[in-house]
PDB file of N, CA and C in Angstrom:
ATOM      1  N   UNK A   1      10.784   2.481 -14.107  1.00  0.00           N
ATOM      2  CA  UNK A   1      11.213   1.139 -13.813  1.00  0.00           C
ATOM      3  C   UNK A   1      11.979   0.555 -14.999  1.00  0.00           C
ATOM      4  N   UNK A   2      11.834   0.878 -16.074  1.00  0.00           N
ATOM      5  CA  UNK A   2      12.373   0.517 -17.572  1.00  0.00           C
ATOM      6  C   UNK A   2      13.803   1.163 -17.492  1.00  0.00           C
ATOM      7  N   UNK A   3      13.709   2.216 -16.768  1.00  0.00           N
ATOM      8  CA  UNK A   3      15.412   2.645 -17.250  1.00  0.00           C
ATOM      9  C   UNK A   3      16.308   2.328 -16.288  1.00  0.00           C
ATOM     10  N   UNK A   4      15.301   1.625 -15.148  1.00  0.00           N
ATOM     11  CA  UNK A   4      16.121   1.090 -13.904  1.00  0.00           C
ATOM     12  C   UNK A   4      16.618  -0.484 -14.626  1.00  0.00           C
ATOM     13  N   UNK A   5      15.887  -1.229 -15.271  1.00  0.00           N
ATOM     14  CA  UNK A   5      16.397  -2.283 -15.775  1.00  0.00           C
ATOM     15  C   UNK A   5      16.984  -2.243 -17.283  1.00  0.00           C
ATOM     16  N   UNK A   6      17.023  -1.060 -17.123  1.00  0.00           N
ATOM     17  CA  UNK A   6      17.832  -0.803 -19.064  1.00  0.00           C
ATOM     18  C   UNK A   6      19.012  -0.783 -18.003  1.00  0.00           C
ATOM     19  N   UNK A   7      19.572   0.168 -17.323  1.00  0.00           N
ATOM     20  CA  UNK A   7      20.398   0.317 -16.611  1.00  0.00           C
ATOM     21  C   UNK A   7      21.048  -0.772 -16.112  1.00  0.00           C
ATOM     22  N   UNK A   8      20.276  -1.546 -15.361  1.00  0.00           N
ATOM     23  CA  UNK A   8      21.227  -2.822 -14.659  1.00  0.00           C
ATOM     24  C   UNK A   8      21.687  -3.323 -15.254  1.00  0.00           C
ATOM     25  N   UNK A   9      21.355  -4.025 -16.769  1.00  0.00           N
ATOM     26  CA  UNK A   9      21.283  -4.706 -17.686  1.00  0.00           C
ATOM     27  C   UNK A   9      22.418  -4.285 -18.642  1.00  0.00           C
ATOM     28  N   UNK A  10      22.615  -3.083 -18.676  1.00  0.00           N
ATOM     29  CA  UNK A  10      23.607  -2.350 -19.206  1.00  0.00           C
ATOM     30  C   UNK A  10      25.283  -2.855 -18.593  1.00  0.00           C
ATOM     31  N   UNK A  11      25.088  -3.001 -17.339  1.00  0.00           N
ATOM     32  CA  UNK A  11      26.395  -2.481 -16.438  1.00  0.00           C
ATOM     33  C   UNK A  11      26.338  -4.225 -15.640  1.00  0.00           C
ATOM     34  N   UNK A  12      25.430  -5.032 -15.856  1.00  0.00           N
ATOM     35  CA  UNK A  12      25.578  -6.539 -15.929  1.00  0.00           C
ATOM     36  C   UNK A  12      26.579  -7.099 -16.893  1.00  0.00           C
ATOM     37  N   UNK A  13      27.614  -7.860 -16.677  1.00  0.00           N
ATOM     38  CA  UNK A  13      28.327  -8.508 -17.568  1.00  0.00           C
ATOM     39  C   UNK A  13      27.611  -9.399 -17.983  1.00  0.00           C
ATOM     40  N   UNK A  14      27.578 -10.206 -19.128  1.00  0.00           N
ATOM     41  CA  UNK A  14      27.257 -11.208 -19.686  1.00  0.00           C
ATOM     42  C   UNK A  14      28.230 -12.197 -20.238  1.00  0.00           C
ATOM     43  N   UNK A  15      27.557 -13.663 -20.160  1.00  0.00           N
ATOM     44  CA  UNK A  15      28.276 -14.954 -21.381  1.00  0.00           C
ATOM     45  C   UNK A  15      27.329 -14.962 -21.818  1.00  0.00           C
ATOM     46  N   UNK A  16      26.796 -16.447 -21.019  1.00  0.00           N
ATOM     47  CA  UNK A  16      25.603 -16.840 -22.031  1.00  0.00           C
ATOM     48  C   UNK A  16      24.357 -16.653 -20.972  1.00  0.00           C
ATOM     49  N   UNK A  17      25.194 -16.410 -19.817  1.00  0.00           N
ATOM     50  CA  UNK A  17      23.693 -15.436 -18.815  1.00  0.00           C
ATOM     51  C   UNK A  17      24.481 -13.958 -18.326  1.00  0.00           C
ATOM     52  N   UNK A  18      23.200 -13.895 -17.082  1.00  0.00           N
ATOM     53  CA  UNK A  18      23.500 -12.310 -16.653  1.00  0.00           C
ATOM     54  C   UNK A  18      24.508 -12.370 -15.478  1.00  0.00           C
ATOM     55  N   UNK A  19      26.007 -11.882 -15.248  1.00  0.00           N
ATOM     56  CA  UNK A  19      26.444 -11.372 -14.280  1.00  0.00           C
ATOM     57  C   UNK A  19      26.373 -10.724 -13.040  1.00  0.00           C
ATOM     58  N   UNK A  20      25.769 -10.788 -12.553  1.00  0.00           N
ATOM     59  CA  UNK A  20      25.570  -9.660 -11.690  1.00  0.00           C
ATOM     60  C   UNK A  20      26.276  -9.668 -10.760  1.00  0.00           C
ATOM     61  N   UNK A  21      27.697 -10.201 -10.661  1.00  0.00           N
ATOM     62  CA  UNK A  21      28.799 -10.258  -9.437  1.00  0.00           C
ATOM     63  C   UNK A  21      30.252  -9.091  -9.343  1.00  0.00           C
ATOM     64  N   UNK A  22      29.793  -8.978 -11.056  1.00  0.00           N
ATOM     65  CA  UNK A  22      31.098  -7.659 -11.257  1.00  0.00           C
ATOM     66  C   UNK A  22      30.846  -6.701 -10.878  1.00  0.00           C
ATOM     67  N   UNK A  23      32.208  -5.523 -10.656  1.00  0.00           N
ATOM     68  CA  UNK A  23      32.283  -4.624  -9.855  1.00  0.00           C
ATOM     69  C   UNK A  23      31.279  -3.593 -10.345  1.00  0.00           C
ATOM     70  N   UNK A  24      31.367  -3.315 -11.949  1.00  0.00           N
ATOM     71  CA  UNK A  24      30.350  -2.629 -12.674  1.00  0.00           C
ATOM     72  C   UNK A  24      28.674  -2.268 -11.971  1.00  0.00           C
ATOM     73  N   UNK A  25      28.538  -4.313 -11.850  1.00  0.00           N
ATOM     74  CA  UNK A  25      26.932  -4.290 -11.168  1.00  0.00           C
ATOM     75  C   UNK A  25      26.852  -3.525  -9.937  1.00  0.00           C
ATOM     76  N   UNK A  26      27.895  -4.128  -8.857  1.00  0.00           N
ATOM     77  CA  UNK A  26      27.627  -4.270  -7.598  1.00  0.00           C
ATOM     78  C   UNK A  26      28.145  -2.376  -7.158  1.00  0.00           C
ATOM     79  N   UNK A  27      28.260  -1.776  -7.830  1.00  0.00           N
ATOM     80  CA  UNK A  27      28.947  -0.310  -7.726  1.00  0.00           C
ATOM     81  C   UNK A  27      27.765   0.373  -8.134  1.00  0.00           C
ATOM     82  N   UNK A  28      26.980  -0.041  -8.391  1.00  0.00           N
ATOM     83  CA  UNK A  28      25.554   0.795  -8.615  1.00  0.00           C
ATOM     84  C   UNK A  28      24.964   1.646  -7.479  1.00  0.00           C
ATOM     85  N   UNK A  29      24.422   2.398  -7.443  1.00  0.00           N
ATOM     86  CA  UNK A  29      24.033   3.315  -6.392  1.00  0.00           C
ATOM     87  C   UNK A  29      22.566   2.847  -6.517  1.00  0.00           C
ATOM     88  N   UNK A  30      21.761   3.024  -5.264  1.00  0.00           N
ATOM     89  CA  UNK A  30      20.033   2.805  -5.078  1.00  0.00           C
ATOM     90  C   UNK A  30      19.736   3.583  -4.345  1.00  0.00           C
ATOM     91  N   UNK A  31      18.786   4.789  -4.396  1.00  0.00           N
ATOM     92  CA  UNK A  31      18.250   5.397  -3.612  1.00  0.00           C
ATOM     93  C   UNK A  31      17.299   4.866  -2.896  1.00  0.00           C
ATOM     94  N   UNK A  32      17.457   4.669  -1.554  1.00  0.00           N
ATOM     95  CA  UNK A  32      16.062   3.976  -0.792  1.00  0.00           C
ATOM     96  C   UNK A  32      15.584   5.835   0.359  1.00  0.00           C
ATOM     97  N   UNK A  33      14.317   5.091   0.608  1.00  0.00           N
ATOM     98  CA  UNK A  33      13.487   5.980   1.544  1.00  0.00           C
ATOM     99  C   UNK A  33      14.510   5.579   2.497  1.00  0.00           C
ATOM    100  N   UNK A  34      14.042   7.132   3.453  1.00  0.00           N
ATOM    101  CA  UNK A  34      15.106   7.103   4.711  1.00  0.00           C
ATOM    102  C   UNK A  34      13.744   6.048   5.742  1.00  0.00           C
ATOM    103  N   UNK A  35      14.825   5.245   6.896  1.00  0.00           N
ATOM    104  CA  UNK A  35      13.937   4.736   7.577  1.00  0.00           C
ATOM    105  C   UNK A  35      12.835   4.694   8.069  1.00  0.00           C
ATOM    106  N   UNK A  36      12.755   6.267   8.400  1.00  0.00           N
ATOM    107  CA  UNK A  36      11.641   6.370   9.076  1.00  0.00           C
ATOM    108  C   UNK A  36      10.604   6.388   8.028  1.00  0.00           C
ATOM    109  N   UNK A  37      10.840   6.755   6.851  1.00  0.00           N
ATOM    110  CA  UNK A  37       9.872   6.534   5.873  1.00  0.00           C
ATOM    111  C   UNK A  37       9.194   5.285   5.144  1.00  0.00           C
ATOM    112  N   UNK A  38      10.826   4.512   5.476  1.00  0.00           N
ATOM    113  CA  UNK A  38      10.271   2.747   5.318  1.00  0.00           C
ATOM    114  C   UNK A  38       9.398   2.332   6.031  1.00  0.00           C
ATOM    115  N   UNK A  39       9.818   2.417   7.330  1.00  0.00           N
ATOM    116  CA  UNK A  39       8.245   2.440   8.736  1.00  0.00           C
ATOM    117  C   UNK A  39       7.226   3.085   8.431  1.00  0.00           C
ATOM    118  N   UNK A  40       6.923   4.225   7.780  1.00  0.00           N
ATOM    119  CA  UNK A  40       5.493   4.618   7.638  1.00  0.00           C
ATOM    120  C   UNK A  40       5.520   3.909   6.507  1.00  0.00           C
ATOM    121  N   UNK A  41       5.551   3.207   5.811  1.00  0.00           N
ATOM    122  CA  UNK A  41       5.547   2.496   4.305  1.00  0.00           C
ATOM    123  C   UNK A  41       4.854   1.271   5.062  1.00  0.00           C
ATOM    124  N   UNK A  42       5.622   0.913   5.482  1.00  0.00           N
ATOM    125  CA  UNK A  42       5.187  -0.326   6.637  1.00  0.00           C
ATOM    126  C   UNK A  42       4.020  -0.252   7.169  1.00  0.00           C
ATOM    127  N   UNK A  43       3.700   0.506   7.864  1.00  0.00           N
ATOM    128  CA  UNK A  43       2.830   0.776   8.430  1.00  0.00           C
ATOM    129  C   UNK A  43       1.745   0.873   7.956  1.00  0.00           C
ATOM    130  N   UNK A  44       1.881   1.988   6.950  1.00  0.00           N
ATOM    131  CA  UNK A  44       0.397   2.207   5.960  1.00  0.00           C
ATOM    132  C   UNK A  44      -0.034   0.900   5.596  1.00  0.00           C
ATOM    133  N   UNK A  45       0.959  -0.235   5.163  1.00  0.00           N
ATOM    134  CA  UNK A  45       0.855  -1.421   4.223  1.00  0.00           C
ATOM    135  C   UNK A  45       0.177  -2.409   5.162  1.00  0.00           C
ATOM    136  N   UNK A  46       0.475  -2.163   6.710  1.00  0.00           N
ATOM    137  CA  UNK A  46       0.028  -3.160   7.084  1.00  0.00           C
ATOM    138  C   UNK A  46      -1.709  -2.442   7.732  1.00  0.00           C
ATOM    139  N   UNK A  47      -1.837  -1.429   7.742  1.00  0.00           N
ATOM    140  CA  UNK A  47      -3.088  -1.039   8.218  1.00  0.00           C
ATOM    141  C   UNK A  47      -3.814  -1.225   6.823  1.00  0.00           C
ATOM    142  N   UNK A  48      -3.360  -1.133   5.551  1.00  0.00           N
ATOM    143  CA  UNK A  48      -4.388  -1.570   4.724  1.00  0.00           C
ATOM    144  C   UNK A  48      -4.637  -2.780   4.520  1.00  0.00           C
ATOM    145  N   UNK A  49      -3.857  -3.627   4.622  1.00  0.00           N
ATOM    146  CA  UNK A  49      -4.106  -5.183   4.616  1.00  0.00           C
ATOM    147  C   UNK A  49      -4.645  -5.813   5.581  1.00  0.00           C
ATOM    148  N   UNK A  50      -4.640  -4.950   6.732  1.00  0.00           N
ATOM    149  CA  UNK A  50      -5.830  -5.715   8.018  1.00  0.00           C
ATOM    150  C   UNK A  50      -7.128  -4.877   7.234  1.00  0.00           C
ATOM    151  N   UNK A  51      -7.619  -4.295   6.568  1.00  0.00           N
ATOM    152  CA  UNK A  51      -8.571  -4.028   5.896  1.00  0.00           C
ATOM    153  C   UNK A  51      -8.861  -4.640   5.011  1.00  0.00           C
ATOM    154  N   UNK A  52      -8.375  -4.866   3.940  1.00  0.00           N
ATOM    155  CA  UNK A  52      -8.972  -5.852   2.986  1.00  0.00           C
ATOM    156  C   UNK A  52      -8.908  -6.984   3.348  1.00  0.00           C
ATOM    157  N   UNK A  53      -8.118  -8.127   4.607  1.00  0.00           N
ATOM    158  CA  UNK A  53      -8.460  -9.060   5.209  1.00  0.00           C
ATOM    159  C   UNK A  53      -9.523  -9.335   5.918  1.00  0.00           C
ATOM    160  N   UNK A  54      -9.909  -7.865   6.663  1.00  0.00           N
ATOM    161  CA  UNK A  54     -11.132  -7.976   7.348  1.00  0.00           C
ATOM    162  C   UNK A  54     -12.658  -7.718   6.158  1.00  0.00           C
ATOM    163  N   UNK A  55     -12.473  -7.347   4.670  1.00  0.00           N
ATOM    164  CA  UNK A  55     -13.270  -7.262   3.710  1.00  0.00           C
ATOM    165  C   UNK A  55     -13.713  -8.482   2.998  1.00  0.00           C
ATOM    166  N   UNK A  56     -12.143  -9.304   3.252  1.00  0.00           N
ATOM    167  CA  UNK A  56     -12.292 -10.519   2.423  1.00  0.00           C
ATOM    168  C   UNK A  56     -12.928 -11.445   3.448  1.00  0.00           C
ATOM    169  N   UNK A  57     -12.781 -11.193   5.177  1.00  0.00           N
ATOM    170  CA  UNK A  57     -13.294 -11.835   5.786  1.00  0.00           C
ATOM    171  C   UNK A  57     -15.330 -11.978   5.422  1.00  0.00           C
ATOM    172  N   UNK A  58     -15.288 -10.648   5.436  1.00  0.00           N
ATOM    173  CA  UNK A  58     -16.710 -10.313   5.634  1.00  0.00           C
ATOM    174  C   UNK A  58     -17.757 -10.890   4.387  1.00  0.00           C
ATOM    175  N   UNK A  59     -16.604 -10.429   3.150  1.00  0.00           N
ATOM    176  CA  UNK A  59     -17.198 -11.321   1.825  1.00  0.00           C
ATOM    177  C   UNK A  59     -17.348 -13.072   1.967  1.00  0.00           C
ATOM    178  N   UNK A  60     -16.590 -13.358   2.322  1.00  0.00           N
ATOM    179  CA  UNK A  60     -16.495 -15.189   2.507  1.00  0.00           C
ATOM    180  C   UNK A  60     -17.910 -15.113   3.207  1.00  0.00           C
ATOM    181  N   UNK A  61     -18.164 -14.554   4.437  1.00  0.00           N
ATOM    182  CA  UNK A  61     -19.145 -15.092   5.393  1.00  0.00           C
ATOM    183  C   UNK A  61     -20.137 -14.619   4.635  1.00  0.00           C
ATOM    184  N   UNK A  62     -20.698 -13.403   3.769  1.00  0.00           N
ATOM    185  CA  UNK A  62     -21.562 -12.920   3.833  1.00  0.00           C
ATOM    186  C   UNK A  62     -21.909 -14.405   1.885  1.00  0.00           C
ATOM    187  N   UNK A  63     -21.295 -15.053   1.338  1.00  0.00           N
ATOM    188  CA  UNK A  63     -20.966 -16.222   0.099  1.00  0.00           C
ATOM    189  C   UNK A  63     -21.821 -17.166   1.001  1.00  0.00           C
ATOM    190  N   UNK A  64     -21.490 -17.245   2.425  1.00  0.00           N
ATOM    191  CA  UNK A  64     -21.616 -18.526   3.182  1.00  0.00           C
ATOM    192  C   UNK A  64     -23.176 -18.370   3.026  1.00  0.00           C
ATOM    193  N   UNK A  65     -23.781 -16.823   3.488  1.00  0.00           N
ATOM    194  CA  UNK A  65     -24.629 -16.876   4.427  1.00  0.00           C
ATOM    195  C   UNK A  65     -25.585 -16.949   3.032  1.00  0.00           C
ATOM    196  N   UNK A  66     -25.813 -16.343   2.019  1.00  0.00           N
ATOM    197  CA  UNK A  66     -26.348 -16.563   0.700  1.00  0.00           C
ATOM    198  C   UNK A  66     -26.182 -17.849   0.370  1.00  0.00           C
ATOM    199  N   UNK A  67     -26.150 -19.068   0.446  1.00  0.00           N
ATOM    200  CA  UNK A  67     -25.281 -19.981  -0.442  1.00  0.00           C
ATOM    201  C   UNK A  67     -26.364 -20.691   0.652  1.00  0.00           C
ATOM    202  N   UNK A  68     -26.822 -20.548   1.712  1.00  0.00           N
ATOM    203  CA  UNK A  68     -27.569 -21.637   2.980  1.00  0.00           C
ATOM    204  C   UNK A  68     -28.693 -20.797   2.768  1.00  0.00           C
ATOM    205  N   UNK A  69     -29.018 -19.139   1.954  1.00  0.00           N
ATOM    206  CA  UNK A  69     -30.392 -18.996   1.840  1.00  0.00           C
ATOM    207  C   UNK A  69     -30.967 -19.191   0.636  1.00  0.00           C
ATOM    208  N   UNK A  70     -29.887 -19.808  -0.579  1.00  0.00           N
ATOM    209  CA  UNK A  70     -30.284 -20.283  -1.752  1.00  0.00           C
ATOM    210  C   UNK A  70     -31.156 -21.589  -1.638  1.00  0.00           C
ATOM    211  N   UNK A  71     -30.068 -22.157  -0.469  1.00  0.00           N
ATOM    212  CA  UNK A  71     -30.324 -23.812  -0.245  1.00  0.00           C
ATOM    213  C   UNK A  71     -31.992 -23.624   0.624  1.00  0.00           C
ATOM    214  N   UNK A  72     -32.283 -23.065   1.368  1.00  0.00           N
ATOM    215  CA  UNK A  72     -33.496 -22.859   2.119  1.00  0.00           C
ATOM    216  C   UNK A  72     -34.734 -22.576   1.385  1.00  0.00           C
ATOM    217  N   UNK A  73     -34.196 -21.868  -0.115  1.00  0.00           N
ATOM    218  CA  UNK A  73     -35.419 -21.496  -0.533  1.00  0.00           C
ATOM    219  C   UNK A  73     -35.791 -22.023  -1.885  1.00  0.00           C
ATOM    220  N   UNK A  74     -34.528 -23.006  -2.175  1.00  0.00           N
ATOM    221  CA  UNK A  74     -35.047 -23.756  -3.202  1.00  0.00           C
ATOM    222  C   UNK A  74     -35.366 -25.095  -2.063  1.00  0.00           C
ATOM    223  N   UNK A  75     -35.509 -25.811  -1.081  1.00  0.00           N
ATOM    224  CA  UNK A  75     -35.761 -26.598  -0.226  1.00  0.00           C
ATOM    225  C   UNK A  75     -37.457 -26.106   0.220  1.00  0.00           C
ATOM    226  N   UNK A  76     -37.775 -24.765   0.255  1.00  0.00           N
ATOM    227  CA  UNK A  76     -39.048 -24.290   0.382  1.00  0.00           C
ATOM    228  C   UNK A  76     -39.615 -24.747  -1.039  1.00  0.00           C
ATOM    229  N   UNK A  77     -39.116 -24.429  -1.881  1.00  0.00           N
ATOM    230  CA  UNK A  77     -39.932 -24.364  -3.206  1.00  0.00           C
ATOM    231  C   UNK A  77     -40.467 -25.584  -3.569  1.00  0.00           C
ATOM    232  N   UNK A  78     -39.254 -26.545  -3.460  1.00  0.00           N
ATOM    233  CA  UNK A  78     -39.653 -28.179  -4.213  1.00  0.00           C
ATOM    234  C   UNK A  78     -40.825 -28.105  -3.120  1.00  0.00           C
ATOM    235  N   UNK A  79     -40.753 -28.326  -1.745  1.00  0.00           N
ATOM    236  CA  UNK A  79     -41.135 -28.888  -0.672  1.00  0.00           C
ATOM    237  C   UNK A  79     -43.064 -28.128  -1.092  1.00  0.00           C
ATOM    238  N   UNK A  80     -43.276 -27.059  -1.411  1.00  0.00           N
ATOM    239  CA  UNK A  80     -44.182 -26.321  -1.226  1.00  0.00           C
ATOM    240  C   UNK A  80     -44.343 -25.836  -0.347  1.00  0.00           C
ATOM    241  N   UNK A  81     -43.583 -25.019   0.273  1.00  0.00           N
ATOM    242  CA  UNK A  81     -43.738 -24.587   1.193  1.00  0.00           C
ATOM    243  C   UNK A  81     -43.946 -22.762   0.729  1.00  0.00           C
ATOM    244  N   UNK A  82     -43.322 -22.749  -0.452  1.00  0.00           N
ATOM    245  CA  UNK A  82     -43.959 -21.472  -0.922  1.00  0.00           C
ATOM    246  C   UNK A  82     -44.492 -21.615  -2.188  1.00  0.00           C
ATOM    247  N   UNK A  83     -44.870 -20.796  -2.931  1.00  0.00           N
ATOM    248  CA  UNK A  83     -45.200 -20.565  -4.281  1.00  0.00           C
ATOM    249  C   UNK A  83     -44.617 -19.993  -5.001  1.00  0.00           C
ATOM    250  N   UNK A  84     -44.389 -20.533  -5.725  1.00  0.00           N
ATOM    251  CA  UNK A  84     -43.204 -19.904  -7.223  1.00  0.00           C
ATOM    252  C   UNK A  84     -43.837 -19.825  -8.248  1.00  0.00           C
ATOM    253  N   UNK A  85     -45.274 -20.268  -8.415  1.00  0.00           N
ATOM    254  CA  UNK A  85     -45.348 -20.168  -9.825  1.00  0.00           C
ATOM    255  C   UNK A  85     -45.891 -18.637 -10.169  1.00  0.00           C
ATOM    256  N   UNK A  86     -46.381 -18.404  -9.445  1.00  0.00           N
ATOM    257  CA  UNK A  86     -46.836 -16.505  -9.413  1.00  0.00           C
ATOM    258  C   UNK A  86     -45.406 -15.032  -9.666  1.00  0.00           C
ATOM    259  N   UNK A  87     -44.420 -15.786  -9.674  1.00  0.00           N
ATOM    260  CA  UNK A  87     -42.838 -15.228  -9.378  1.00  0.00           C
ATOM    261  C   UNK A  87     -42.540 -15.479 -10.696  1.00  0.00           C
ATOM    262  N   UNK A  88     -43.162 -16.518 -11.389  1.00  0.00           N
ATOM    263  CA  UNK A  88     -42.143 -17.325 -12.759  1.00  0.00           C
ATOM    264  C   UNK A  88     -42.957 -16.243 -13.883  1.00  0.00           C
ATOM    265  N   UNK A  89     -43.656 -15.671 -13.577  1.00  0.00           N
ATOM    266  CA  UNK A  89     -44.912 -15.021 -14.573  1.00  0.00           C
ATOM    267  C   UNK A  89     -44.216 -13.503 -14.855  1.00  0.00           C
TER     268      UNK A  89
END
């Protein structure tokens, strides 16, 4: 990636910013994946991101569901409804 932007940077005209409209820049060659390879690129990208959406889903709920059994069991404790001091030992 460094010699891709040593490169541009090279063949960018300059003043007192970067050019990038001269023929130099715009005559650059880019190798891209052939289409069908962009589509499986695609593809992979989007089957992993319905995965970690459905991970991040599962984490939020599972924050929720801890967070209402923190609240329940310090609500037991003040209340006496259990015993803590045998736990604190």
């Amino acid at each position: 990636m460094k010699e891709i932007k040593s490169h541009l940077l090279l063949v960018a005209g300059t003043t007192t910013i970067l050019d990038l409209n001269h023929d130099g820049f715009l005559d650059v060659k880019i190798t891209l994946p052939s289409l069908s390879e962009q589509m499986s690129i695609v593809n992979l990208l989007d089957r992993q991101t319905t995965k970690i959406d459905a991970l991040i889903t599962e984490t939020q709920n599972s924050i929720a569901l801890l967070k209402e059994h923190r609240t329940a069991l310090i609500s037991a404790a003040v209340t006496g409804k259990i015993d803590v001091r045998e736990a604190a030992q």
